[in-house]
N, C-alpha and C. Protein backbone atom coordinates (compact mmCIF):
# COMPACT_ATOMS: atom_id res chain seq x y z
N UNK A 1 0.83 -1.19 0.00
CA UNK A 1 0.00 0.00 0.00
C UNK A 1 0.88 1.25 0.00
N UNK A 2 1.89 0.71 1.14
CA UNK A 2 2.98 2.31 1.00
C UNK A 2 3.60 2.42 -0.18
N UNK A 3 4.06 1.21 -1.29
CA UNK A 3 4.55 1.80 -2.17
C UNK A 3 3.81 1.92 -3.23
N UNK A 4 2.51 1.30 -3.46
CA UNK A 4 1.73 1.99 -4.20
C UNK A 4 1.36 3.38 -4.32
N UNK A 5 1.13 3.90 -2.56
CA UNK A 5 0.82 5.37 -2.51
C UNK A 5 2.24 6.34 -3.36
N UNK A 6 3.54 5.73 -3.14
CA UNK A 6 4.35 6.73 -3.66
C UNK A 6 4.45 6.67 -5.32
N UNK A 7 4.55 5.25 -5.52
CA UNK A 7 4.27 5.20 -6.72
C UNK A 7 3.45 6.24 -7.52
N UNK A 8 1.97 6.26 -7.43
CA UNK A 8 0.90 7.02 -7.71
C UNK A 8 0.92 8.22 -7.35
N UNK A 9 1.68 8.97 -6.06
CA UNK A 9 1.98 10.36 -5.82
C UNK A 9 2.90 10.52 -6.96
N UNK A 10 3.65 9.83 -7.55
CA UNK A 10 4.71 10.28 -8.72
C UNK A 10 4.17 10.65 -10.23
N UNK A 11 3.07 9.73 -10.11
CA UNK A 11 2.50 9.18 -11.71
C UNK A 11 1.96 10.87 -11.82
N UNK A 12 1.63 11.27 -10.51
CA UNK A 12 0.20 12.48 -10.21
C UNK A 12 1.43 13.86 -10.56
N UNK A 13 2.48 14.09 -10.01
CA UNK A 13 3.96 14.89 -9.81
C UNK A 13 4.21 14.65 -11.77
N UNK A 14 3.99 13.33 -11.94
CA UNK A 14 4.56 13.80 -13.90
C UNK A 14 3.35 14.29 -14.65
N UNK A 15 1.73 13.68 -13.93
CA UNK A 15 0.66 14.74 -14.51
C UNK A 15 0.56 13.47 -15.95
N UNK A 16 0.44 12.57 -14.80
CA UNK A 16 0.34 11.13 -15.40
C UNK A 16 -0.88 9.64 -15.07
N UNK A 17 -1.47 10.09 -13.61
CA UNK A 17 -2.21 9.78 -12.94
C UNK A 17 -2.88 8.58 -13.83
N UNK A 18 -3.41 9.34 -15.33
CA UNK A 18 -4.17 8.97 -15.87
C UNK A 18 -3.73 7.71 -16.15
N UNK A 19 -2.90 7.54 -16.26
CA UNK A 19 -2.01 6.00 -17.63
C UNK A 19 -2.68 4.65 -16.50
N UNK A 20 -3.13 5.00 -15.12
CA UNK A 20 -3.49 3.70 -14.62
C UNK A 20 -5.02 3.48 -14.11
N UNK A 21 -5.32 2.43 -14.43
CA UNK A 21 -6.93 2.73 -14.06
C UNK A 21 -7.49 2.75 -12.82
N UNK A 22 -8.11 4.16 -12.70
CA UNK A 22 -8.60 4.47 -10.99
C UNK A 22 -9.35 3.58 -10.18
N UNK A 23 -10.56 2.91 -11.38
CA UNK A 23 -11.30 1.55 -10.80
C UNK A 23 -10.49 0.91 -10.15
N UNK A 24 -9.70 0.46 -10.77
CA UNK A 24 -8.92 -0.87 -10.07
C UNK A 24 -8.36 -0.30 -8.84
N UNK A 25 -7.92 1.29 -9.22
CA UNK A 25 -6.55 1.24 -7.72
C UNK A 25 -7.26 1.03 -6.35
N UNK A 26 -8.52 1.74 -7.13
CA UNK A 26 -9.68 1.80 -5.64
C UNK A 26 -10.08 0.91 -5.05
N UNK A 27 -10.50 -0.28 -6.49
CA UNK A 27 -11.23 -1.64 -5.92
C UNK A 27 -9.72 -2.05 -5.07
N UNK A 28 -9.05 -2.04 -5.67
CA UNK A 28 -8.08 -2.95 -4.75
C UNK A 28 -7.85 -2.66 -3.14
N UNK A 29 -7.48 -0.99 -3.52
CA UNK A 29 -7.77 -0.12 -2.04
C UNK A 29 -8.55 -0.67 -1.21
N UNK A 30 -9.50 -0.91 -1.59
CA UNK A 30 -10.83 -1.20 -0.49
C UNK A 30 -10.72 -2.64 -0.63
N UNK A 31 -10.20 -3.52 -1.14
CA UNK A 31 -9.95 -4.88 -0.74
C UNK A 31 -9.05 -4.85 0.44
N UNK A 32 -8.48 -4.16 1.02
CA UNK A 32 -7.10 -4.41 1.69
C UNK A 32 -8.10 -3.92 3.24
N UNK A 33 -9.70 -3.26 3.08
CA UNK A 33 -10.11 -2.78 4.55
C UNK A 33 -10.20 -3.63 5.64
N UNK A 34 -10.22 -3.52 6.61
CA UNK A 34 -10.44 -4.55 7.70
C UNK A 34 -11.53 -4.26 8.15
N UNK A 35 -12.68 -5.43 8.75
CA UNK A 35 -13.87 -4.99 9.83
C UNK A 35 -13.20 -3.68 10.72
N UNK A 36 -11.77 -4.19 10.94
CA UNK A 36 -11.26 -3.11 12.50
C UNK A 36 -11.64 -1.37 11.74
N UNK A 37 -11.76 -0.98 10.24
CA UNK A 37 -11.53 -0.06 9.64
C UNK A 37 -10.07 0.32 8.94
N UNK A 38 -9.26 -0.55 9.60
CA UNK A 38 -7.34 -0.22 9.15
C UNK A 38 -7.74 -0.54 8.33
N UNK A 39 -6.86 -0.30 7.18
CA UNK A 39 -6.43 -1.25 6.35
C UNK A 39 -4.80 -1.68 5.98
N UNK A 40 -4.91 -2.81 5.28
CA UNK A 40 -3.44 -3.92 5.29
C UNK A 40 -2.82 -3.62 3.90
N UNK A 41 -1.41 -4.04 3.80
CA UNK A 41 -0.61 -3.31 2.88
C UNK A 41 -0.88 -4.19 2.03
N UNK A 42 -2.08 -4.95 1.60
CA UNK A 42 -2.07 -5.88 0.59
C UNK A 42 -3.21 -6.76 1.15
N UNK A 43 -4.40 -7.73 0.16
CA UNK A 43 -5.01 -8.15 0.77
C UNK A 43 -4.81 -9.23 1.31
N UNK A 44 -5.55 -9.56 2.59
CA UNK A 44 -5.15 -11.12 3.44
C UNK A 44 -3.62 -10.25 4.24
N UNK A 45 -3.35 -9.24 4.06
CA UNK A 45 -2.40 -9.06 5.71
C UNK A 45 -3.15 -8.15 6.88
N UNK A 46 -2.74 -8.05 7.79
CA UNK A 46 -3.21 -7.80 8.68
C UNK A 46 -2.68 -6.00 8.35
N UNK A 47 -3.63 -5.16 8.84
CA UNK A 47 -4.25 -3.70 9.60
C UNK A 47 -3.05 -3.09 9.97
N UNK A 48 -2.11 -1.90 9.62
CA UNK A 48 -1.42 -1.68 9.90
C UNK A 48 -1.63 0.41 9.96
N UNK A 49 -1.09 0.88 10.95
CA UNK A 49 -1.71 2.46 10.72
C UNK A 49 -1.42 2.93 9.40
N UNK A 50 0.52 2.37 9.49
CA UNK A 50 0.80 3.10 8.35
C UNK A 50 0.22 2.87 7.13
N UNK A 51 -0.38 2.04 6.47
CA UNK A 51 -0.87 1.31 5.29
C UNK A 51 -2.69 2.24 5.29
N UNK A 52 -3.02 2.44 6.76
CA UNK A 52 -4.35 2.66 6.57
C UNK A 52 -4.21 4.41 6.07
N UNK A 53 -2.86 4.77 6.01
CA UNK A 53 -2.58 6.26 5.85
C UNK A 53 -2.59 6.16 4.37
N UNK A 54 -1.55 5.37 4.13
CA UNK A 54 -1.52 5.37 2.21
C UNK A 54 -2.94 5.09 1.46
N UNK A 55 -3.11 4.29 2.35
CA UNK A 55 -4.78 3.83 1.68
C UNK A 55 -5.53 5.08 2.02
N UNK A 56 -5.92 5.82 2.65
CA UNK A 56 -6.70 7.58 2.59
C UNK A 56 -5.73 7.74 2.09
N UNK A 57 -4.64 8.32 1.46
CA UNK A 57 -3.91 9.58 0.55
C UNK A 57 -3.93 8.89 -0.94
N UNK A 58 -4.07 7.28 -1.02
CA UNK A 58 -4.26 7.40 -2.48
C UNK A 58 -5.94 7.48 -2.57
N UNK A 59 -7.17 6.82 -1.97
CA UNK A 59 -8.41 7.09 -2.42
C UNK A 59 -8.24 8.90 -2.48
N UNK A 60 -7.40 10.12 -1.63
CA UNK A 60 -7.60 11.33 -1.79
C UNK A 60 -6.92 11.50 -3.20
N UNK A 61 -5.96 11.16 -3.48
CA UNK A 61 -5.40 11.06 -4.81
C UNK A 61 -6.60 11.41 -6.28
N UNK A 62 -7.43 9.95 -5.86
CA UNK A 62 -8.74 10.02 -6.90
C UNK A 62 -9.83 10.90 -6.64
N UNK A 63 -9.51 11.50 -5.44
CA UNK A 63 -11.48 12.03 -5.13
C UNK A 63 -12.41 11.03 -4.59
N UNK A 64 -11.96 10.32 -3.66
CA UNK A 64 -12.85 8.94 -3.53
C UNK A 64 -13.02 9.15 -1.85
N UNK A 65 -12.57 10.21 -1.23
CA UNK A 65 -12.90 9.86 0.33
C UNK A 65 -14.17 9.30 0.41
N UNK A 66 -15.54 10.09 -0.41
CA UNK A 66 -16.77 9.93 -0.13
C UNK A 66 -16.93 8.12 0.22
N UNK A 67 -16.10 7.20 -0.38
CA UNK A 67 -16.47 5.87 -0.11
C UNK A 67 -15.80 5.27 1.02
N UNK A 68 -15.07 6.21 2.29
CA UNK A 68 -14.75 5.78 3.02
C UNK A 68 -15.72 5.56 4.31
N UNK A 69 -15.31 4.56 5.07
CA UNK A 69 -16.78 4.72 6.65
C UNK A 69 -15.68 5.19 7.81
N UNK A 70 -16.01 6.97 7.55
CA UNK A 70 -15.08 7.65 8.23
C UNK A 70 -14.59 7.29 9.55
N UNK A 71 -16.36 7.31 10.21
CA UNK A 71 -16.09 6.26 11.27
C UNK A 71 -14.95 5.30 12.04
N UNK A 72 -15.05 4.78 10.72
CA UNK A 72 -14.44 3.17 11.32
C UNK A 72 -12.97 3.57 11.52
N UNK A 73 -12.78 4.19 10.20
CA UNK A 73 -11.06 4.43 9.61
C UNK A 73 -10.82 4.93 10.88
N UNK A 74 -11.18 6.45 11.64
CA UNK A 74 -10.58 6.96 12.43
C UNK A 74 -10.93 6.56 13.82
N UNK A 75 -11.78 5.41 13.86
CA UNK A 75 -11.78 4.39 15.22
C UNK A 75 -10.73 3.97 15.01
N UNK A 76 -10.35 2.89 14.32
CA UNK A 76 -9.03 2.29 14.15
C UNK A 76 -7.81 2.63 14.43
């Protein structure tokens, strides 16, 4: 998740964002959530803060907070 987020902060820095498809980064994003609200640096690992950070800065990346359960994330 962390190096996806930098990855994709770069693609966004060359004004490149576009070349990868947002569906997917997201679906995947949100595969990685936990019931706890964390989410894991990949799916099937466990909840980690730092990972649940990259995961909000890349859905902010797309414009996608709206599909987060703010809730949970910042219980976690």
């Amino acid at each position: 998740m962390n190096g996806a987020y930098w990855g994709l902060t770069t693609l966004d820095l060359l004004e490149k964002l576009g070349s990868v498809s947002e569906d997917e980064v997201v679906s995947w994003v949100m595969t990685c959530q936990h019931e706890s609200g964390g989410f894991a640096g990949n799916t099937g690992h466990d909840p980690h803060i730092l990972y649940t950070l990259s995961a909000v800065q890349i859905l902010a990346l797309f414009d996608k907070l709206n599909i987060l359960d703010l809730g949970k994330v910042s219980t976690y």
